[in-house]
Protein backbone atom coordinates (compact mmCIF):
# COMPACT_ATOMS: atom_id res chain seq x y z
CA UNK A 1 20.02 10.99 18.31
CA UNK A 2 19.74 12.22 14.55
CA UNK A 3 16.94 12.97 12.05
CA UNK A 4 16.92 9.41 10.43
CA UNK A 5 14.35 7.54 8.31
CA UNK A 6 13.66 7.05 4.48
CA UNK A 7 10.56 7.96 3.40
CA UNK A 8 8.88 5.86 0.40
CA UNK A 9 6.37 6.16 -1.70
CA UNK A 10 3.87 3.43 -4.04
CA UNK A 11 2.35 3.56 -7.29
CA UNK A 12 -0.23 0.85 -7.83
CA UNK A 13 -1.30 -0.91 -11.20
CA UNK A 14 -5.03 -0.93 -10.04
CA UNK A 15 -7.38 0.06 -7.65
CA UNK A 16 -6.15 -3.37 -4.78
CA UNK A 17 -3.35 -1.56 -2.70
CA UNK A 18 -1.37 -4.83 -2.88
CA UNK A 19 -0.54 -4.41 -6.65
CA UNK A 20 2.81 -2.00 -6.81
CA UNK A 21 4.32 -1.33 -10.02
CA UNK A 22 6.88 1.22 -9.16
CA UNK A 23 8.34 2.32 -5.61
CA UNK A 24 10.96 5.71 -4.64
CA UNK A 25 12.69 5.74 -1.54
CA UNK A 26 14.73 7.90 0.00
CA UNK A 27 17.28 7.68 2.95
CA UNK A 28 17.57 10.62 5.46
CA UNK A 29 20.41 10.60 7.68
CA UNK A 30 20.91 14.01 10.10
CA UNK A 31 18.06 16.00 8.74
CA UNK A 32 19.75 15.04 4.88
CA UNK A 33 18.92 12.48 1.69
CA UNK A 34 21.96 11.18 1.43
CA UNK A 35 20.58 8.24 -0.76
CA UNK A 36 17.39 7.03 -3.49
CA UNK A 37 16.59 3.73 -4.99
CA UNK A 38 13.77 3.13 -7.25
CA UNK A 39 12.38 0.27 -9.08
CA UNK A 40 9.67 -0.43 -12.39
CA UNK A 41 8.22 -4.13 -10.94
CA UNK A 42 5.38 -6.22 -12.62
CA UNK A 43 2.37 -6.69 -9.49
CA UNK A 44 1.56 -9.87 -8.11
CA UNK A 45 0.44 -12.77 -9.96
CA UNK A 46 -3.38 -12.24 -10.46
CA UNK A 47 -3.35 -8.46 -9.62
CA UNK A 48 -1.21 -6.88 -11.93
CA UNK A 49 -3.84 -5.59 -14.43
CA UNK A 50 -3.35 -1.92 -15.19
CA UNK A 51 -6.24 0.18 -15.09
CA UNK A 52 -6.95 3.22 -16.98
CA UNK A 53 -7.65 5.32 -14.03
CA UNK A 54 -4.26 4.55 -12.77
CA UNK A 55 -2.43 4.71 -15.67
CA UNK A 56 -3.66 8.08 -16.27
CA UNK A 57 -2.23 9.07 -12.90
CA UNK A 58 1.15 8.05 -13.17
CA UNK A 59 1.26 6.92 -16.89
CA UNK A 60 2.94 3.70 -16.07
CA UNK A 61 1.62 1.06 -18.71
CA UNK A 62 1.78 -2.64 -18.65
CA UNK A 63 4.20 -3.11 -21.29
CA UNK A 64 6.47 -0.92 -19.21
CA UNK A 65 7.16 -3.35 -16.45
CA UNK A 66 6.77 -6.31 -18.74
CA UNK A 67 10.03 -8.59 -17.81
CA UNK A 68 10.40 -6.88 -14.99
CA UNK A 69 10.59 -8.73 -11.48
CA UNK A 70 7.63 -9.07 -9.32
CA UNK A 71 7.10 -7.32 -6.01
CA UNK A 72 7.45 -10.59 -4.07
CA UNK A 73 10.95 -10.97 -5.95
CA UNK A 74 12.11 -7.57 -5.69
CA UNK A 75 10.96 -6.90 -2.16
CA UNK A 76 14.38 -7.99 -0.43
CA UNK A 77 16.08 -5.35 -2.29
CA UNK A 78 13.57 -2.84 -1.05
CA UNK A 79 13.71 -4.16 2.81
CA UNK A 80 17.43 -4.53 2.52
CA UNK A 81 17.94 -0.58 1.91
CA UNK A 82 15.03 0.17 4.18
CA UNK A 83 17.05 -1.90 6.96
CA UNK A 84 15.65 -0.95 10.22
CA UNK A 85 14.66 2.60 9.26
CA UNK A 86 11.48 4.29 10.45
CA UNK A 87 9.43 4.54 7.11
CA UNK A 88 8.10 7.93 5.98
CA UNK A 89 5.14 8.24 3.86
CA UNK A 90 2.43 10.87 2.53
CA UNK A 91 -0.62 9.10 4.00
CA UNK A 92 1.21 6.37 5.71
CA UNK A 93 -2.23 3.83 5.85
CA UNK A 94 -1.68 3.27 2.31
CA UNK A 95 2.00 2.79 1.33
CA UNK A 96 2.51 0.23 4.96
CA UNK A 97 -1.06 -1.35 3.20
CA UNK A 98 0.77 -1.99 -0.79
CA UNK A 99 3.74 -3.60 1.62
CA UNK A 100 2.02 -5.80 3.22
CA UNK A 101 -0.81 -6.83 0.38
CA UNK A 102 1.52 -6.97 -2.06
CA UNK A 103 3.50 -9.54 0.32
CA UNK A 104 0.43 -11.57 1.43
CA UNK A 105 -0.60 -12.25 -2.16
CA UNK A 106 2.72 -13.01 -2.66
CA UNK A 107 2.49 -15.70 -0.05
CA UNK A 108 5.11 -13.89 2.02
CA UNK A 109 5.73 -13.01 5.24
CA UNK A 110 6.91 -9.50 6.05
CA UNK A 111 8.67 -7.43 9.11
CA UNK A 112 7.62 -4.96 11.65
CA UNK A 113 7.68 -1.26 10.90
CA UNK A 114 7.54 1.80 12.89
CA UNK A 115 6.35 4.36 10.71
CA UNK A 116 5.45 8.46 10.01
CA UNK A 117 2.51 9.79 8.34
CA UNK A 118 3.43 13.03 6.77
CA UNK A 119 -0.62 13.97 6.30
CA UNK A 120 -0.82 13.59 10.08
CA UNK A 121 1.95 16.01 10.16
CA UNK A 122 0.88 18.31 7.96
CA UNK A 123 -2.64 18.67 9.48
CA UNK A 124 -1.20 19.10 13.20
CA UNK A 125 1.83 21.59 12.44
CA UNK A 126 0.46 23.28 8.56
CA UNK A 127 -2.31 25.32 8.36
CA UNK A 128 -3.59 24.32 4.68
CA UNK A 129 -6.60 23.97 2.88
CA UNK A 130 -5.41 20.74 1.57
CA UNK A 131 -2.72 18.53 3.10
CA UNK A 132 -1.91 16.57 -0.46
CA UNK A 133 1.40 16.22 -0.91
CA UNK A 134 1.92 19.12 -3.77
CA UNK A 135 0.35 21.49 -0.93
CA UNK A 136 2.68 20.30 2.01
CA UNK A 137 5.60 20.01 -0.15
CA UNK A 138 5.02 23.89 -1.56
CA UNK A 139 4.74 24.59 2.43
CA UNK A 140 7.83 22.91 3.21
CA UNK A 141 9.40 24.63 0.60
CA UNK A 142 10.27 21.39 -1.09
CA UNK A 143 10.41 21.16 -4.95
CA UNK A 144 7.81 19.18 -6.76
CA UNK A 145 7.29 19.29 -10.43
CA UNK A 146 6.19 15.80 -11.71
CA UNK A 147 3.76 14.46 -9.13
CA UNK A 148 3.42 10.41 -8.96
CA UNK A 149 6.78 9.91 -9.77
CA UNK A 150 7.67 7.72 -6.82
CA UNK A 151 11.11 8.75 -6.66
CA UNK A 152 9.81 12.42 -6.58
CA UNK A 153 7.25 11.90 -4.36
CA UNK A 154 9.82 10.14 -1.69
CA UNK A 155 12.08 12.80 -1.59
CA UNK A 156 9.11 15.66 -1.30
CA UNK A 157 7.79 13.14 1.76
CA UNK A 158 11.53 13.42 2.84
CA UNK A 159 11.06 17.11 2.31
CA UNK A 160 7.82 18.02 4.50
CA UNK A 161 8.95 15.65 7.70
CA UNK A 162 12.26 17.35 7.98
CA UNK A 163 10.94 20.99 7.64
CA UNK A 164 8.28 19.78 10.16
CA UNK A 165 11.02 18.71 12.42
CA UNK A 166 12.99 21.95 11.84
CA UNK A 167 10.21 24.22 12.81
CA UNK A 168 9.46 21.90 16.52
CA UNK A 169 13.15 21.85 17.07
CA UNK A 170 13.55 18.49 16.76
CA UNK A 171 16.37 16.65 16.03
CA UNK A 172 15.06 13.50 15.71
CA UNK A 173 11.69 11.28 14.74
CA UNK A 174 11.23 10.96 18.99
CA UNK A 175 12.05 14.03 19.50
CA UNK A 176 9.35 15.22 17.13
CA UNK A 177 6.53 12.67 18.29
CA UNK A 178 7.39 13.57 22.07
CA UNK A 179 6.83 17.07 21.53
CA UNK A 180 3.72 16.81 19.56
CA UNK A 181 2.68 14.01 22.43
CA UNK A 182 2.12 11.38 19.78
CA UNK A 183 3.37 7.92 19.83
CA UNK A 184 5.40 6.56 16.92
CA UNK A 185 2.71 4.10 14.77
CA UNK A 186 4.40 0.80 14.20
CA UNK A 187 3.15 -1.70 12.09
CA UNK A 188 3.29 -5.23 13.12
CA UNK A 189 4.97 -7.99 11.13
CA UNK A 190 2.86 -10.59 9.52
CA UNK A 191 3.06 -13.66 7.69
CA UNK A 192 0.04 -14.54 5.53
CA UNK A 193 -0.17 -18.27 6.93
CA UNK A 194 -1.50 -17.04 9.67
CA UNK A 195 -4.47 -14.94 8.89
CA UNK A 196 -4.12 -11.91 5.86
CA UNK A 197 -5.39 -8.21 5.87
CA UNK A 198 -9.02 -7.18 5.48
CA UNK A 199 -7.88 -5.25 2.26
CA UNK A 200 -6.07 -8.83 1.52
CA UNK A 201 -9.06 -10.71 2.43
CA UNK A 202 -11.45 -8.86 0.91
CA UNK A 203 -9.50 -8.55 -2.81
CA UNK A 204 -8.80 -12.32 -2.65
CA UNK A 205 -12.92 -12.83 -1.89
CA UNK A 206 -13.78 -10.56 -4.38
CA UNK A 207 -11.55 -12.67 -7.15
CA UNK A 208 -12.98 -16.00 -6.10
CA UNK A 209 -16.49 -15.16 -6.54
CA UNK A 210 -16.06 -13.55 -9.60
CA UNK A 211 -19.52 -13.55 -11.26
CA UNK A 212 -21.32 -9.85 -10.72
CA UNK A 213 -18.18 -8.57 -8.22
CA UNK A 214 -16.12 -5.87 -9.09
CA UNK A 215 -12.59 -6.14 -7.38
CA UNK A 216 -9.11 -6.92 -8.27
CA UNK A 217 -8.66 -9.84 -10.88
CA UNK A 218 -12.60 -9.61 -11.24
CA UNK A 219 -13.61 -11.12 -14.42
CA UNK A 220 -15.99 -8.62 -14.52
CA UNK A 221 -15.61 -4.65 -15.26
CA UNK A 222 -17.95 -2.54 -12.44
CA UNK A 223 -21.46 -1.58 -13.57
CA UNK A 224 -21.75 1.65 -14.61
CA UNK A 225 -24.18 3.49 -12.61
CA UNK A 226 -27.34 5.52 -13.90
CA UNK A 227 -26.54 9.13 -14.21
CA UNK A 228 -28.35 11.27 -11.15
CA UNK A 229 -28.28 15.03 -11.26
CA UNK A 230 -28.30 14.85 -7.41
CA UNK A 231 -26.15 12.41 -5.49
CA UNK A 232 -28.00 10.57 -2.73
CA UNK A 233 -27.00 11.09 0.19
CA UNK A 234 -28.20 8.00 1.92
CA UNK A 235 -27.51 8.09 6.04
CA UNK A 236 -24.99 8.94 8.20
CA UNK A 237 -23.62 5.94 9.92
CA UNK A 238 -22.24 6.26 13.89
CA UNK A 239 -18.17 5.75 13.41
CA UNK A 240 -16.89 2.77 14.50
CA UNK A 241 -15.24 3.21 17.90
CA UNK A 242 -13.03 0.16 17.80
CA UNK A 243 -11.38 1.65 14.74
CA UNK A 244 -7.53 2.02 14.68
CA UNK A 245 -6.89 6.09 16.32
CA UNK A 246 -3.95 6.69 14.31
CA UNK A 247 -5.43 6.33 11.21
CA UNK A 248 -6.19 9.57 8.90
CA UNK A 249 -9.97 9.08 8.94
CA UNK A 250 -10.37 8.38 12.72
CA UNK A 251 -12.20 11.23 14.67
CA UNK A 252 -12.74 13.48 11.50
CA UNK A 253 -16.03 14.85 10.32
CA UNK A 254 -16.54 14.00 7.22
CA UNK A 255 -18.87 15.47 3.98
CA UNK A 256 -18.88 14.22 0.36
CA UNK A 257 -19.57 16.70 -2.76
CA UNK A 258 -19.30 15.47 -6.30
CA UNK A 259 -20.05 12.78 -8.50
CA UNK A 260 -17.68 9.58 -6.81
CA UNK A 261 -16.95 6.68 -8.38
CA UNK A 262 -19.23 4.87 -5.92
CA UNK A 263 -21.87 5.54 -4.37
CA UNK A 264 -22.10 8.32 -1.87
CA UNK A 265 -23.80 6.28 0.93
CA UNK A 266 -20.92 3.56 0.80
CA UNK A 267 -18.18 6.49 0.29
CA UNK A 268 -19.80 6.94 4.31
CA UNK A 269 -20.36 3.67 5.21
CA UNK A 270 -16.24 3.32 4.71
CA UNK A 271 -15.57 6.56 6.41
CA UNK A 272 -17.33 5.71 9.44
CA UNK A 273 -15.55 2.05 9.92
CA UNK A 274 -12.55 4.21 10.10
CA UNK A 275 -13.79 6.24 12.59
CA UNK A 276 -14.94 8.76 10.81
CA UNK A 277 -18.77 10.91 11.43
CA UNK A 278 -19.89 11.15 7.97
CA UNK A 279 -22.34 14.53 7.27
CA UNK A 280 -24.62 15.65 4.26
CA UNK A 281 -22.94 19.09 4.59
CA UNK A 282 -20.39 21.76 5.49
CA UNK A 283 -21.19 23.12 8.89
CA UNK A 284 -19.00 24.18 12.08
CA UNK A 285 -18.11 20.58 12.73
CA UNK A 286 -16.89 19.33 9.13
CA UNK A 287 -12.74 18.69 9.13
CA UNK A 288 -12.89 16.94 6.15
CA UNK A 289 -14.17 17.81 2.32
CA UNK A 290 -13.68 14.60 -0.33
CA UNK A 291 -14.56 16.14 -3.46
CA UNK A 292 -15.07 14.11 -6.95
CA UNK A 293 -15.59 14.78 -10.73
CA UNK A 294 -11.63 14.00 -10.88
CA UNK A 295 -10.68 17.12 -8.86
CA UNK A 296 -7.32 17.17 -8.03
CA UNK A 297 -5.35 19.67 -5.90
CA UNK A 298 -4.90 22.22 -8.46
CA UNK A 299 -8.48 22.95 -8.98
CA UNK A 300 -8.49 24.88 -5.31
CA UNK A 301 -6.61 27.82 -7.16
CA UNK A 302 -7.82 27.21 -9.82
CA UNK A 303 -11.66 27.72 -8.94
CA UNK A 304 -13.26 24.76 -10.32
CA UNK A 305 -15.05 23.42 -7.56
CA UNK A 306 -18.53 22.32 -6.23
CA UNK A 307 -20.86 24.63 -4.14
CA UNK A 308 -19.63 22.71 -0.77
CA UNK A 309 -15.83 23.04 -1.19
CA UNK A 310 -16.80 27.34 -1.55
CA UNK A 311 -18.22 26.73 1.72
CA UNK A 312 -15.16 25.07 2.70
CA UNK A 313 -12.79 27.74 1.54
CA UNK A 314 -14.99 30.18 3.28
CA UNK A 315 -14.39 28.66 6.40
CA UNK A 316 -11.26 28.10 6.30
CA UNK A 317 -10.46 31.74 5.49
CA UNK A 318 -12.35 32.60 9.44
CA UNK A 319 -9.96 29.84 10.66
CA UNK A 320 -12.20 26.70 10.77
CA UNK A 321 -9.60 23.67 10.26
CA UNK A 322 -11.12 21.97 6.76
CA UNK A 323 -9.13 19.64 4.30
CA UNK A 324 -9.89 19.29 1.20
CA UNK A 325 -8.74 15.82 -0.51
CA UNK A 326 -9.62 14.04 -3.76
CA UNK A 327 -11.41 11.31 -3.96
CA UNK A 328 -8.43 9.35 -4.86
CA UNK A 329 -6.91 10.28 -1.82
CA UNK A 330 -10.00 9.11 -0.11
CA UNK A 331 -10.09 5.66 -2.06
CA UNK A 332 -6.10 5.28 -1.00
CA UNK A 333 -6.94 5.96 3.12
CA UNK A 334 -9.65 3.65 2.98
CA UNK A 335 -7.34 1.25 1.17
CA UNK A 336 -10.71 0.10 -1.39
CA UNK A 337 -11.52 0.51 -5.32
């Protein structure tokens, strides 16, 4: 058996997972990328506004996909070079989720997929502050200069699961799970006749009742909320113990610092359907820091951060196990706005 899989990566128009506008992939065979595609697409019908937070991101702008297929049209192209690989992604929850919303809007059916979550990876065989993927790639000792370019992005993903494979001495993706004693996620195939996602379900509601909802296609921009010096808090909800265990979230302890784009207590309420136990602060039991006011990987060297991540750096420096993530990286695990 080889080291074999492409690893791909999504960037979305807005804040519904199911609205790609570009995708990277590439194809490992033997521990090597012997192969990338890319593609520029316009999102699905009905979902392919382009926010500003996005935009800023990845600087992809409506009129640069303008004439461009849709997902639904260009997505036999993508499956065709994916063929019956195992899919590699950086937080793997999110880039299966834009593959199968952006299908089920599309009114498509799509296959099966056994897949690798390089943030899983990262946080069982790295030992880093934060498991983003500038962080794991710099680890890995994979080049990466122009973050959310997909094609970049795939090939750093490619990157970090082979020099996690190098360093367990495994020379292939079963090779690897067996000796971590994991088993390989798969994602089931679906066809939107039948019943759609919650993420699907939930955009699509959020469309149709339009007056006063915020969501994708909304006619309606979100309220803004009324500045607060202090976040509330709000209470910690019990996780959910028939959420999914291989998901990112699932067992972690979770605390919140910043100003989010929503409000703290339903930043929590989302963490614990995942499985998460959200907390109001850093103790011995916290694995997991999200951190707004746009913070972004970077700002860990760079020492702009809140009260709460110090703690967390503190911590980590005795050897307590925190990651730090943005709340963008949040907002993509939880698959919401």
């Amino acid at each position: 058996m080889a080291l074999d899989f492409t690893a791909i990566d999504f960037e979305t128009a807005n804040g519904f997972r199911g609205s790609p506008c570009s995708v990277g992939l590439s194809k490992v065979r033997n521990g090597v990328v012997v192969e990338e595609a890319s593609w520029l697409m316009r999102p699905p019908e009905n979902h392919d506004h382009f926010e500003y937070h996005n935009t800023r991101i990845h600087g992809i702008r409506a009129e640069d996909v303008a004439g461009m297929p849709r997902f639904g049209e260009l997505f036999p192209e993508i499956g065709a070079f994916i063929g019956d690989d195992i899919l590699a992604a950086h937080n793997a929850a999110f880039d299966l989720g834009v593959i199968r919303s952006g299908l089920e809007v599309s009114g498509l059916p799509g296959p099966a997929y056994e897949y690798v979550c390089t943030v899983m990876l990262s946080r069982r065989c790295y030992s880093l502050v934060s498991n983003s993927l500038p962080y794991a790639a710099e680890e890995a000792g994979v080049p990466l200069v122009n973050h959310h370019d997909a094609t970049e992005d795939a090939r750093a993903c490619a990157g970090i699961l082979i020099d996690i494979a190098r360093r367990n001495s495994a020379n292939s993706i079963a090779e690897l799970y067996l000796s971590l004693g994991l088993a390989l996620p798969r994602q089931p195939a679906f066809d939107p006749a039948f019943g759609l996602s919650k993420a699907t379900a939930s955009a699509l509601a959020a469309r149709l009742v339009g007056t006063g909802v915020s969501g994708p296609g909304s006619p309606n921009p979100p309220a803004k909320r009324a500045w607060s010096p202090w976040p509330e808090e709000g209470p910690n909800p019990l996780p959910n113990p028939g959420a999914e265990p291989g998901h990112p979230l699932f067992g972690q302890t979770v605390v919140f610092t910043g100003d989010l784009a929503m409000p703290r207590p339903e930043a929590k309420a989302r963490a614990a359907d995942l499985g998460a136990s959200p907390e109001s602060r850093v103790t011995a039991r916290t694995t997991v820091l999200v951190v707004g006011d746009g913070f972004v990987a970077g700002d860990l060297r760079a020492g702009r951060l809140t009260g709460k991540a110090k703690r967390v750096l503190e911590l980590h420096a005795k050897g307590q196990q925190i990651e730090v993530v943005s709340e963008g990286e949040f907002l993509q695990m939880v698959g919401g706005n």
